[in-house]
Protein backbone atom coordinates (compact mmCIF):
# COMPACT_ATOMS: atom_id res chain seq x y z
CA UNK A 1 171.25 30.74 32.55
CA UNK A 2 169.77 31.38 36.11
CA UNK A 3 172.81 33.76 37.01
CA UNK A 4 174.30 30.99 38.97
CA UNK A 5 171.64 29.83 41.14
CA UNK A 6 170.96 26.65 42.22
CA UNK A 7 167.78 25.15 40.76
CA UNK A 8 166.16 21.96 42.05
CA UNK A 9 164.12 19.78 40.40
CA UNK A 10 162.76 15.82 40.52
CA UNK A 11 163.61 13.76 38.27
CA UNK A 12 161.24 11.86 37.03
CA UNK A 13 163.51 9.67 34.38
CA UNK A 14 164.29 6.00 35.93
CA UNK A 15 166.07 4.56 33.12
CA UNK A 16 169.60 4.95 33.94
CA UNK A 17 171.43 2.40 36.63
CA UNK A 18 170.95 3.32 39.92
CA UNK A 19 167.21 4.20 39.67
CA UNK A 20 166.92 0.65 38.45
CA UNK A 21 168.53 -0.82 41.37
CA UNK A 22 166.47 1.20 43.58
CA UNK A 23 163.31 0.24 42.23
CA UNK A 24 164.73 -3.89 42.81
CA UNK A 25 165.50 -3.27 45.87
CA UNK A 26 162.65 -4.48 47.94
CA UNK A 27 163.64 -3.02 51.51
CA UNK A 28 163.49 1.09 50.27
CA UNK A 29 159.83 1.98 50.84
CA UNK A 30 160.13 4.90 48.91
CA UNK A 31 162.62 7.62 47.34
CA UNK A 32 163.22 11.13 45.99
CA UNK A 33 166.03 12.09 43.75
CA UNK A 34 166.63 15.75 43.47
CA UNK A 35 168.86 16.73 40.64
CA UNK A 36 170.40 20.22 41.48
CA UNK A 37 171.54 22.23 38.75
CA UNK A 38 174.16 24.94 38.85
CA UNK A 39 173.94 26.94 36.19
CA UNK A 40 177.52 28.71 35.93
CA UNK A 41 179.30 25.27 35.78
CA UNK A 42 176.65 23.67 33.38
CA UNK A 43 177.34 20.41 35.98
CA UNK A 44 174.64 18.14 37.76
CA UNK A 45 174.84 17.01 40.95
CA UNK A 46 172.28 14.00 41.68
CA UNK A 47 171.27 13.45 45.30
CA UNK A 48 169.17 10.36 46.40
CA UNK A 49 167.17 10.33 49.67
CA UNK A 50 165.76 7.02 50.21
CA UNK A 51 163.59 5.70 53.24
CA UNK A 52 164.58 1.71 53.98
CA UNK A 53 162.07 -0.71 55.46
CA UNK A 54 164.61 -1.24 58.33
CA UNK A 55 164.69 2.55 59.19
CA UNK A 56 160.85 2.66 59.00
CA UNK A 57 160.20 -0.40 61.38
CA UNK A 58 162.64 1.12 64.06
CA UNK A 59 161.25 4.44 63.67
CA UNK A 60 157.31 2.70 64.57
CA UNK A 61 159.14 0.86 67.64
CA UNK A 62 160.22 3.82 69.11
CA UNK A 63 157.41 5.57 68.75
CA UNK A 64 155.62 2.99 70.09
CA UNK A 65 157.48 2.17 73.25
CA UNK A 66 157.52 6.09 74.19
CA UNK A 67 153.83 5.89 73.79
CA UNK A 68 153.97 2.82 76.04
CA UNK A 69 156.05 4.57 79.18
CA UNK A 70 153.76 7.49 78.65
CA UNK A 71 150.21 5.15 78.73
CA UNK A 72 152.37 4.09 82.41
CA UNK A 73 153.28 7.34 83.84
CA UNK A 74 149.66 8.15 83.29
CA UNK A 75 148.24 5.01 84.95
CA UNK A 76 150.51 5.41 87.90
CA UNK A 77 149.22 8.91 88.72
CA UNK A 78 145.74 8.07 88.37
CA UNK A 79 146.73 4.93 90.76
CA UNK A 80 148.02 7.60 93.36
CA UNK A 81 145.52 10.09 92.96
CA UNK A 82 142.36 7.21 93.38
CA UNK A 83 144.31 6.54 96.97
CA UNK A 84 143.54 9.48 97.93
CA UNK A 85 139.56 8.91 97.92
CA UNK A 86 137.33 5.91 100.31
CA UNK A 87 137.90 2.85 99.74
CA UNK A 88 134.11 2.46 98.13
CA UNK A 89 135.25 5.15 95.56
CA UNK A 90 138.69 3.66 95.46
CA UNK A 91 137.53 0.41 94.21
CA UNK A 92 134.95 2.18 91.99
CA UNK A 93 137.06 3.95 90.02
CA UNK A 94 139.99 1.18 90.04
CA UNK A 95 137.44 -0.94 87.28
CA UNK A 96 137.09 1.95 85.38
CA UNK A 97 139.40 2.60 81.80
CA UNK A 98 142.47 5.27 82.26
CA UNK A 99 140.29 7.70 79.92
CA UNK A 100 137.09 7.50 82.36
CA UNK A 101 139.46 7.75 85.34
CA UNK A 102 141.53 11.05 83.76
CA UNK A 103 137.76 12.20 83.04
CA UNK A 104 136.98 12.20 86.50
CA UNK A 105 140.10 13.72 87.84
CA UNK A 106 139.55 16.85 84.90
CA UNK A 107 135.82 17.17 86.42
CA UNK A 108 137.30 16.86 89.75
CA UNK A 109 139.63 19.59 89.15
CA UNK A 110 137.67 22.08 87.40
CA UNK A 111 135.98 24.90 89.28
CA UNK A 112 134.01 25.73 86.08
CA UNK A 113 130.90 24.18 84.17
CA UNK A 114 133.16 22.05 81.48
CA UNK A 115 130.81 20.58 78.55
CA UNK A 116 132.48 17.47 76.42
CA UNK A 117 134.20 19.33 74.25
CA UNK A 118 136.20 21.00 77.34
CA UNK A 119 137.18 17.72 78.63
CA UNK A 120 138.28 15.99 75.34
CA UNK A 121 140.54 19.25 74.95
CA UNK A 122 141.92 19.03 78.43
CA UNK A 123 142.64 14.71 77.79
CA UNK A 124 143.90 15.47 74.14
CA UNK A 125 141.27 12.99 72.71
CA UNK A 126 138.44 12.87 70.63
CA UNK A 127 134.56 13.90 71.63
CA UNK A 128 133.08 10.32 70.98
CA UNK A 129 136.24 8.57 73.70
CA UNK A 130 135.06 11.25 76.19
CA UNK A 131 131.16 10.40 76.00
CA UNK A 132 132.38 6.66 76.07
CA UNK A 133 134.20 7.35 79.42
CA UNK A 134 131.14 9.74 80.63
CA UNK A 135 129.03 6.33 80.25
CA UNK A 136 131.13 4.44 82.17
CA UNK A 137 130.95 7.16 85.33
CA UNK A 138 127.90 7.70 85.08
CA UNK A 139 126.79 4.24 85.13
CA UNK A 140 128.82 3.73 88.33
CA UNK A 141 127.14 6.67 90.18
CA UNK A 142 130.04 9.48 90.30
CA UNK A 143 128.77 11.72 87.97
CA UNK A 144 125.48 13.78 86.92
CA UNK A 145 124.37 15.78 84.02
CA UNK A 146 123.11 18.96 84.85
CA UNK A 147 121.38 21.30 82.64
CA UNK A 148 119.91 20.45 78.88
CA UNK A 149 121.51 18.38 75.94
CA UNK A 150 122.60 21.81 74.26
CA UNK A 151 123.88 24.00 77.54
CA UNK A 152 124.68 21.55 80.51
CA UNK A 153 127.58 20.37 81.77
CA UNK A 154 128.91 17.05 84.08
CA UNK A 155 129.52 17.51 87.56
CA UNK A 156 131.32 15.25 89.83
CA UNK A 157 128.13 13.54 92.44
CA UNK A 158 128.24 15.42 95.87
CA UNK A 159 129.14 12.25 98.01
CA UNK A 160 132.35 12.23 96.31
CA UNK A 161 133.09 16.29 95.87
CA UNK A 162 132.67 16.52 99.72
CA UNK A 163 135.59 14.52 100.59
């Protein structure tokens, strides 16, 4: 006896009814059944948790279209920021990605020497996305390296700082 405490465990026999139906039933993805035990009463209580296909679809569509109005949000505020530059830099930056143009506005923004690694932080996304978007500005002219491989940093090109 466990003095009355409630002890749970997985239960790992699927021959009696109902674990046969779940394992025919082709829309449950998966399921856990707990069996908890009480020890004063000597009686089982089984509980089935079970995750349907149907449940799992809708679950990856939401996610999905709130990932969607946030991709938006963020393209509209880069859209309003960019008006604020020249038209030359305006249409520069208009044919760049959303993660080179958020790369430029976080080197814009930063009154500090910020290394890759600082700016993939900063855009929550990985190193290797953030050199891909450094490529892309610094093949159109709005950004320099300064300093070596190991210590330097980006910088945003004069032209466009003093604006």
């Amino acid at each position: 006896m466990n003095n009355g405490k409630v002890v749970k465990e997985v239960v790992t026999n699927i021959t009696s009814i109902p674990f046969k139906e779940l394992l025919e039933d082709d829309k449950i993805v998966s399921f856990q059944v707990i069996k908890d035990v009480e020890c004063m009463n000597n009686s089982f209580k089984g509980t089935i948790s079970s995750v349907r296909k149907k449940d799992l679809m809708e679950e990856q569509k939401r996610k999905q279209l709130e990932l969607t109005a946030l991709r938006q949000i963020k393209k509209e505020y880069l859209s309003k920021r960019i008006m604020s530059l020249p038209n030359k830099y305006i249409i520069m930056l208009s044919g760049l990605t959303t993660k080179a143009q958020e790369v430029f506005w976080v080197l814009y923004d930063s009154t500090e020497n910020i290394d890759c690694n600082t700016i993939a932080e900063k855009c929550h996304s990985k190193v290797v996305t953030i050199n891909c978007a450094i490529k892309e500005l610094k093949t159109c002219g709005l950004i320099i390296r300064v300093g070596s491989k190991k210590t330097g940093h980006y910088e945003i090109v004069e032209d466009v700082r003093n604006i």
